[in-house]
Protein backbone atom coordinates (compact mmCIF):
# COMPACT_ATOMS: atom_id res chain seq x y z
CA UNK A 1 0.00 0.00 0.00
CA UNK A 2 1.51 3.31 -0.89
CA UNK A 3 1.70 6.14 1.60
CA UNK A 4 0.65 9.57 0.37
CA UNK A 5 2.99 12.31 1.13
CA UNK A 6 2.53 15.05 3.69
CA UNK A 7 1.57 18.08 2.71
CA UNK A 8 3.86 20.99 4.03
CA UNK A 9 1.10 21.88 6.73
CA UNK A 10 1.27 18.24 7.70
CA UNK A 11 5.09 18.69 8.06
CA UNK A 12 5.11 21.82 10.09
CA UNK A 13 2.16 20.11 12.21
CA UNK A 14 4.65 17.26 13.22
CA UNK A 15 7.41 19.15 13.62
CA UNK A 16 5.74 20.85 16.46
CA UNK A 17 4.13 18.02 18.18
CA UNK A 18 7.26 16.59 18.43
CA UNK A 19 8.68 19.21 19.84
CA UNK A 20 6.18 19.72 22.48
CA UNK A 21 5.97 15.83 23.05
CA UNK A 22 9.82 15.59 23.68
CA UNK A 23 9.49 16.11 27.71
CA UNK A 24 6.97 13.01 27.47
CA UNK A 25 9.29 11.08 25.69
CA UNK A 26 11.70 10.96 28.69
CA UNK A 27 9.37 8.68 30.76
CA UNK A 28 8.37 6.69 27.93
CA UNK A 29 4.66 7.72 27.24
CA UNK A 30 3.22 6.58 24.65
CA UNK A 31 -0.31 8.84 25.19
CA UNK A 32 -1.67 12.13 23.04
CA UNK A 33 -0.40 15.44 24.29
CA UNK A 34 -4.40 15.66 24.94
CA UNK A 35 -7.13 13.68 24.61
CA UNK A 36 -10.75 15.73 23.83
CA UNK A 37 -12.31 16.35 26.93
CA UNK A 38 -16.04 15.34 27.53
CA UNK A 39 -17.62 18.81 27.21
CA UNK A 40 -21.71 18.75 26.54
CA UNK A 41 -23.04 20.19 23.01
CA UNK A 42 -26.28 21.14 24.56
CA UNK A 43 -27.94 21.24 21.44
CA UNK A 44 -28.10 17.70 21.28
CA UNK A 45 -29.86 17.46 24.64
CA UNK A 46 -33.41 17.53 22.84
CA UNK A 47 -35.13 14.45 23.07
CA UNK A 48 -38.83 12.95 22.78
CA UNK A 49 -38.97 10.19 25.77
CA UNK A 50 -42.54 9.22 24.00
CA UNK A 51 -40.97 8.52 20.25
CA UNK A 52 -41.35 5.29 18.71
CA UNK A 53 -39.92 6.05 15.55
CA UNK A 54 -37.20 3.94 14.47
CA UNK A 55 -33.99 4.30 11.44
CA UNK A 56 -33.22 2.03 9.25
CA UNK A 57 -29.96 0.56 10.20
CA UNK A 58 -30.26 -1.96 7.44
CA UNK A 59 -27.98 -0.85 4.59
CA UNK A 60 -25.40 -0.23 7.11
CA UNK A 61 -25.61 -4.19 8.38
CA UNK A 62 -25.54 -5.20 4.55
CA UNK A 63 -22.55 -2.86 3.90
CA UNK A 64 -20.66 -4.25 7.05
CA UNK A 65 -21.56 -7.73 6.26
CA UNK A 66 -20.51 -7.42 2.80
CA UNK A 67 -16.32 -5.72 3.82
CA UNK A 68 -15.90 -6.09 7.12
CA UNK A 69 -13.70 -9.12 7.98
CA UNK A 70 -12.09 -11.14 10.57
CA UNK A 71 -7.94 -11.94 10.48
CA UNK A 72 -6.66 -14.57 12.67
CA UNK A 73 -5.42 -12.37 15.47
CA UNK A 74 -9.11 -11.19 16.06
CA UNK A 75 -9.01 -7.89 14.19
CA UNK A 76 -12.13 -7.05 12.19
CA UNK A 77 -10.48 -5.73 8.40
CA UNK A 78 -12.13 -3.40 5.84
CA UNK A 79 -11.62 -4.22 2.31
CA UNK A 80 -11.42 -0.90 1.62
CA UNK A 81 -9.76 -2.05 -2.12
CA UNK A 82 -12.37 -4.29 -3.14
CA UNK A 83 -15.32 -2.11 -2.03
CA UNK A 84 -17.30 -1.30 -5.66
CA UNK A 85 -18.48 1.64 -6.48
CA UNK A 86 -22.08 0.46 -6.41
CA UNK A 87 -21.56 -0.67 -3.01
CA UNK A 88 -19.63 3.01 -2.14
CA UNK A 89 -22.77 4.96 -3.36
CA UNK A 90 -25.37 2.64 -1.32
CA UNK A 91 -23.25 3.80 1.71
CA UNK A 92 -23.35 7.52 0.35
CA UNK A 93 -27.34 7.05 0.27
CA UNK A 94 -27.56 5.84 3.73
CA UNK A 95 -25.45 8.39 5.13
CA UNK A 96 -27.66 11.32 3.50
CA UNK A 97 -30.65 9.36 4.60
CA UNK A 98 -29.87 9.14 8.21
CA UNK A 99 -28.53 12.85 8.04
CA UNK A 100 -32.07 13.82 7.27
CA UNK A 101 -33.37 12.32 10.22
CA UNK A 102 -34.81 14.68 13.26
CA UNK A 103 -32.52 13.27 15.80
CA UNK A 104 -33.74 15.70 18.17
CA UNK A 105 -37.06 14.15 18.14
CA UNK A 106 -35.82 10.79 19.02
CA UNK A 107 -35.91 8.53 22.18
CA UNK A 108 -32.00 8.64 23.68
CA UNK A 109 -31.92 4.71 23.04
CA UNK A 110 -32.69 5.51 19.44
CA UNK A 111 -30.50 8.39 19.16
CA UNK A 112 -27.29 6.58 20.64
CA UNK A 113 -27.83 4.11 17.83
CA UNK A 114 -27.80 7.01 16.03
CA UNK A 115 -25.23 8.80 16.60
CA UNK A 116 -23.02 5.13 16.90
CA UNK A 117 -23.34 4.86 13.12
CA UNK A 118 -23.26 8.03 11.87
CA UNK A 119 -19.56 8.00 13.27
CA UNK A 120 -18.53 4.76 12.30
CA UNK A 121 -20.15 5.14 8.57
CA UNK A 122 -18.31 8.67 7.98
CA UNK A 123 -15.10 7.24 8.99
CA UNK A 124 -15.33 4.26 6.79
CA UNK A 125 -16.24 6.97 4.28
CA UNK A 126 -13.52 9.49 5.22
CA UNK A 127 -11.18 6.52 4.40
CA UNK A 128 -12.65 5.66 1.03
CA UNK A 129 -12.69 8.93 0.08
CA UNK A 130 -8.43 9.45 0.69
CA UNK A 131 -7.61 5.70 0.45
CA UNK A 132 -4.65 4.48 0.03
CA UNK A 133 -3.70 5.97 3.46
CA UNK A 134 -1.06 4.09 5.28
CA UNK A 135 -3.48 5.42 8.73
CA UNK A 136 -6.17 7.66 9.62
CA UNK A 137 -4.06 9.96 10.91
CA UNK A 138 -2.26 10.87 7.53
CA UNK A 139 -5.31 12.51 6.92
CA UNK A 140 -4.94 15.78 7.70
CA UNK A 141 -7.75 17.90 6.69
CA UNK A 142 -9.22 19.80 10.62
CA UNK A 143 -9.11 23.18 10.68
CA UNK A 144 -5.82 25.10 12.31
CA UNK A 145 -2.24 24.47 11.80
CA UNK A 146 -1.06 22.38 14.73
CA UNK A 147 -4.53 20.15 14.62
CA UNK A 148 -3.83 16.80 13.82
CA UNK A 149 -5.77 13.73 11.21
CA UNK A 150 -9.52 14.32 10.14
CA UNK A 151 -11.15 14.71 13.51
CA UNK A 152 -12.22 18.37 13.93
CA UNK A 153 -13.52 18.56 10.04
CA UNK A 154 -17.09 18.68 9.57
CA UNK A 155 -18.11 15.75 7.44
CA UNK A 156 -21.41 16.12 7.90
CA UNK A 157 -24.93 18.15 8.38
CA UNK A 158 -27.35 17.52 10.78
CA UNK A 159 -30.63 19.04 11.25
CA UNK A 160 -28.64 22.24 9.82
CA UNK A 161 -25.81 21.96 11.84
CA UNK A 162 -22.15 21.15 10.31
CA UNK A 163 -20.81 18.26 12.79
CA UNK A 164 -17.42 16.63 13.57
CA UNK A 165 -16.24 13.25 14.55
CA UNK A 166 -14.73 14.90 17.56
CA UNK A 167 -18.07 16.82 18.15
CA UNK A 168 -20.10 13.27 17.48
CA UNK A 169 -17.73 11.53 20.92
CA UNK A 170 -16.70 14.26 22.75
CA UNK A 171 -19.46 16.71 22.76
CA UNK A 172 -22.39 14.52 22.32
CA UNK A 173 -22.03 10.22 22.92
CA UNK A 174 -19.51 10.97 25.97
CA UNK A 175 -21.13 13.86 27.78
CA UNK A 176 -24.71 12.44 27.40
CA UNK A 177 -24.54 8.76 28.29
CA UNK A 178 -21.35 8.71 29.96
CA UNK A 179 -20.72 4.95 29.49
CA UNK A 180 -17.18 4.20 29.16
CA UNK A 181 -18.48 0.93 26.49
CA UNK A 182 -18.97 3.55 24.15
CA UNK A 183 -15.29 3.72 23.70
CA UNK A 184 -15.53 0.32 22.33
CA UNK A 185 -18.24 0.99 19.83
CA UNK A 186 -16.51 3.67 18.14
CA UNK A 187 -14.01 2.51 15.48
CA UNK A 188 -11.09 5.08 14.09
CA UNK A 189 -9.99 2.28 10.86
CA UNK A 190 -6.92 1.56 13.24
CA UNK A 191 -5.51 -1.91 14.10
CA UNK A 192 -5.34 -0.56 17.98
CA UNK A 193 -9.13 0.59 18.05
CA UNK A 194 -11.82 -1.60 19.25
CA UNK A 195 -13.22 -3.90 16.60
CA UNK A 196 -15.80 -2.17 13.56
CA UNK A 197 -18.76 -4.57 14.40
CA UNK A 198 -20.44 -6.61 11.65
CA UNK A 199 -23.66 -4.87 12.24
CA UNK A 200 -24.85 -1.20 13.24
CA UNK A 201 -25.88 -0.50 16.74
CA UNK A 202 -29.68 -0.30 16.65
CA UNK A 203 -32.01 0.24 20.47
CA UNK A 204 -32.75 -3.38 20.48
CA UNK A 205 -29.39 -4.64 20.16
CA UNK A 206 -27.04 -2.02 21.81
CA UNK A 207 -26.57 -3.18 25.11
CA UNK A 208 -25.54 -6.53 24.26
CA UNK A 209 -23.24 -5.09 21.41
CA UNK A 210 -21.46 -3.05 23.61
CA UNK A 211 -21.04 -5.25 26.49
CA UNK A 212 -19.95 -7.97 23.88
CA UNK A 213 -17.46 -5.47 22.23
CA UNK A 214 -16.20 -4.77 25.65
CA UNK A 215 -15.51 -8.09 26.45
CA UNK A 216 -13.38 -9.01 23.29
CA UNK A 217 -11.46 -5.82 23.53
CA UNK A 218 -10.64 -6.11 26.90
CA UNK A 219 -9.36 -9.84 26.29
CA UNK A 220 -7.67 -9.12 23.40
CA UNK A 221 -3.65 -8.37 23.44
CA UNK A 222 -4.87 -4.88 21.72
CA UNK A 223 -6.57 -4.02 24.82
CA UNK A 224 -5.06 -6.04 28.29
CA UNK A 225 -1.93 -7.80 27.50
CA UNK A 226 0.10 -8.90 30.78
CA UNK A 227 3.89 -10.12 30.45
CA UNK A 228 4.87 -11.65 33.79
CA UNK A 229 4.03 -8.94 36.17
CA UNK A 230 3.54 -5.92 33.75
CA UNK A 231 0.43 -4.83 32.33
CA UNK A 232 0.36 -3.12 28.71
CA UNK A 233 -3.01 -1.53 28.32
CA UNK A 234 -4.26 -0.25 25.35
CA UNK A 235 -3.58 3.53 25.18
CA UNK A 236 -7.54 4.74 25.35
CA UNK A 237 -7.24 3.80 28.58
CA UNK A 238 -4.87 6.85 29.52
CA UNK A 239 -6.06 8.83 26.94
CA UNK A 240 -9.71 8.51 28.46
CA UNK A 241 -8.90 7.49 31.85
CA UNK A 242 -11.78 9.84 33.63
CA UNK A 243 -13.70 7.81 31.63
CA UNK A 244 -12.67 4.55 33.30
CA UNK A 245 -12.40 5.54 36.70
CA UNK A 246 -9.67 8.15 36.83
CA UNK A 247 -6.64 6.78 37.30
CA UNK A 248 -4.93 2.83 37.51
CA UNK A 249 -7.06 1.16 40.12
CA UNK A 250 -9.58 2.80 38.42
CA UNK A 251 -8.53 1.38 34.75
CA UNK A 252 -8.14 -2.33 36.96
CA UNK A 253 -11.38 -1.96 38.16
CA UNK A 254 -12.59 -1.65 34.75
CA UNK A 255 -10.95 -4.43 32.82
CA UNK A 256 -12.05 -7.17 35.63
CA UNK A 257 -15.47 -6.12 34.59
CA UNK A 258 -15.01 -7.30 31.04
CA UNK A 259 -11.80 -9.68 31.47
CA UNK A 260 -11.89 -13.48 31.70
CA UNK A 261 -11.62 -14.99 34.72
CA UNK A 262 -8.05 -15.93 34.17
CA UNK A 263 -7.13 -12.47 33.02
CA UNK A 264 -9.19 -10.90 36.10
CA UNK A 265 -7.65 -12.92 38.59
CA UNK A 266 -3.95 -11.56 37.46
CA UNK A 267 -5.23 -8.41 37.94
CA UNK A 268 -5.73 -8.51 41.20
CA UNK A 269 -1.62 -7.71 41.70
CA UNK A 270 -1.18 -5.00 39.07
CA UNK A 271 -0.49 -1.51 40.65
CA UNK A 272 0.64 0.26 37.69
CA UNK A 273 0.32 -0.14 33.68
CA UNK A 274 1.92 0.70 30.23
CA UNK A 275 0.14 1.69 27.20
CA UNK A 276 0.35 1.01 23.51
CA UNK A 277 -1.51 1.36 20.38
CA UNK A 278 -1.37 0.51 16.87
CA UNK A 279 -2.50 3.42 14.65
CA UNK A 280 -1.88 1.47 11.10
CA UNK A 281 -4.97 1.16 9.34
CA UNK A 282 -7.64 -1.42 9.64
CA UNK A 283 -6.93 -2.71 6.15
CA UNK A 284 -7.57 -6.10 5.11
CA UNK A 285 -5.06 -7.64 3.24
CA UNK A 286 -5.37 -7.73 -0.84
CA UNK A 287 -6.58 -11.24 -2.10
């Protein structure tokens, strides 16, 4: 796969970072400079308790069905080469249909759904639309010079309002429902990131999805690996660690909810962790 070459805005951007990530470097960090903050788009607080109207997930399901696969370490692949056009259009139409939706008017189980596949389908889309990318972060196309990858661009429009992937987590799923699971339903086409599932998130299915995804995250080697008596974590968990209790014990706490009972028993011990992550794309390998 080839990599397309920064632009020079890309260079100067991680130039910098580097430079202000050098004092992090000396105690072997692997984390952001900053993760996004939970910080409530209140706009997005409208709901109807009494709705009953449902979207229509489905072409989403057929899509994932159709390129989303399984390697033998456990790491759900997108085709992204073999995708057809016909097939790229279909996912154009859903996104533009769902758009169009009154989200406001929704019940919050609906809109979570919502708002779970909105991201995931604009990011499969946002790597379509610049692929072949060696990872999403190549992509360099938010607003301001020192801003990193795709996140703060608004792909999208809803109910009149231009929208971000960043806006989508961090000012509306996070703040909202404040369930740290969500962090395993949202997919950034990186090996590291918790699996893209086979099927969209509807509100019949979502709590067992998201438990489920927890679980085979957490037991994965991408999310809990331990080595004798040291614990590699993957690196959402320091990124986000408010979100999963605030600090180690916290994080601990957290895994033995999800982890096997082998795993959770070995975590009884651990006192302090390392983090990694693998930000190469979620490709799946040419056939």
């Amino acid at each position: 796969m080839t990599k397309q070459p920064l632009n020079m805005r890309s260079w100067v951007r991680r130039i910098m970072m580097l430079m202000l990530l050098a004092p992090l470097a000396a105690v072997g960090s692997t984390a952001v400079l900053s993760a996004p903050r939970a910080d409530l788009w209140p706009l997005w607080e409208a709901h109807d308790p009494a709705s009953t109207r449902i979207i229509d997930h489905a072409r989403w399901t057929k899509f994932l069905q159709r390129h989303v696969h399984t390697d033998a370490a456990g790491v759900n692949r997108v085709a992204y080469a073999r995708i057809p056009e016909t097939d790229r259009h279909d996912l154009a139409a859903y996104l533009s249909a769902i758009a169009a939706a009154p989200v406001s008017t929704l019940r919050r189980a609906e809109q979570r759904a919502f708002w779970i596949n909105l991201y995931n389908a604009l990011t499969v889309t946002l790597i379509l639309d610049h692929y072949p990318v060696a990872s999403i972060r190549d992509i360099d196309i938010s607003p301001g010079l020192f801003a990193d990858g795709p996140w703060d661009k608004a792909l999208v429009t809803v109910e009149g309002v231009p929208v971000s992937l960043n806006d989508i987590e961090h000012r509306i799923l996070r703040p909202i429902w404040r369930d740290p699971r969500l962090h395993y339903a949202l997919n950034c086409a990186s090996v590291g990131c918790p699996n893209l599932q086979r099927r969209a998130f509807t509100t019949m299915n979502a709590p067992s999805l998201l438990d489920r995804a927890a679980r085979d995250f957490v037991n994965s080697p991408r999310g809990a690996r331990l080595e004798g008596d040291q614990l590699t974590v993957s690196s959402l968990y320091v990124w986000f660690v408010e979100d999963f209790g605030g600090g180690t014990a916290g994080v601990v706490r957290h895994l033995k909810e999800f982890a096997a009972p082998d795993l959770a028993a070995a975590l009884d011990d651990v006192t302090e962790i390392e983090d990694a992550y693998d930000w190469s794309l979620n490709d799946a390998a040419p056939q």
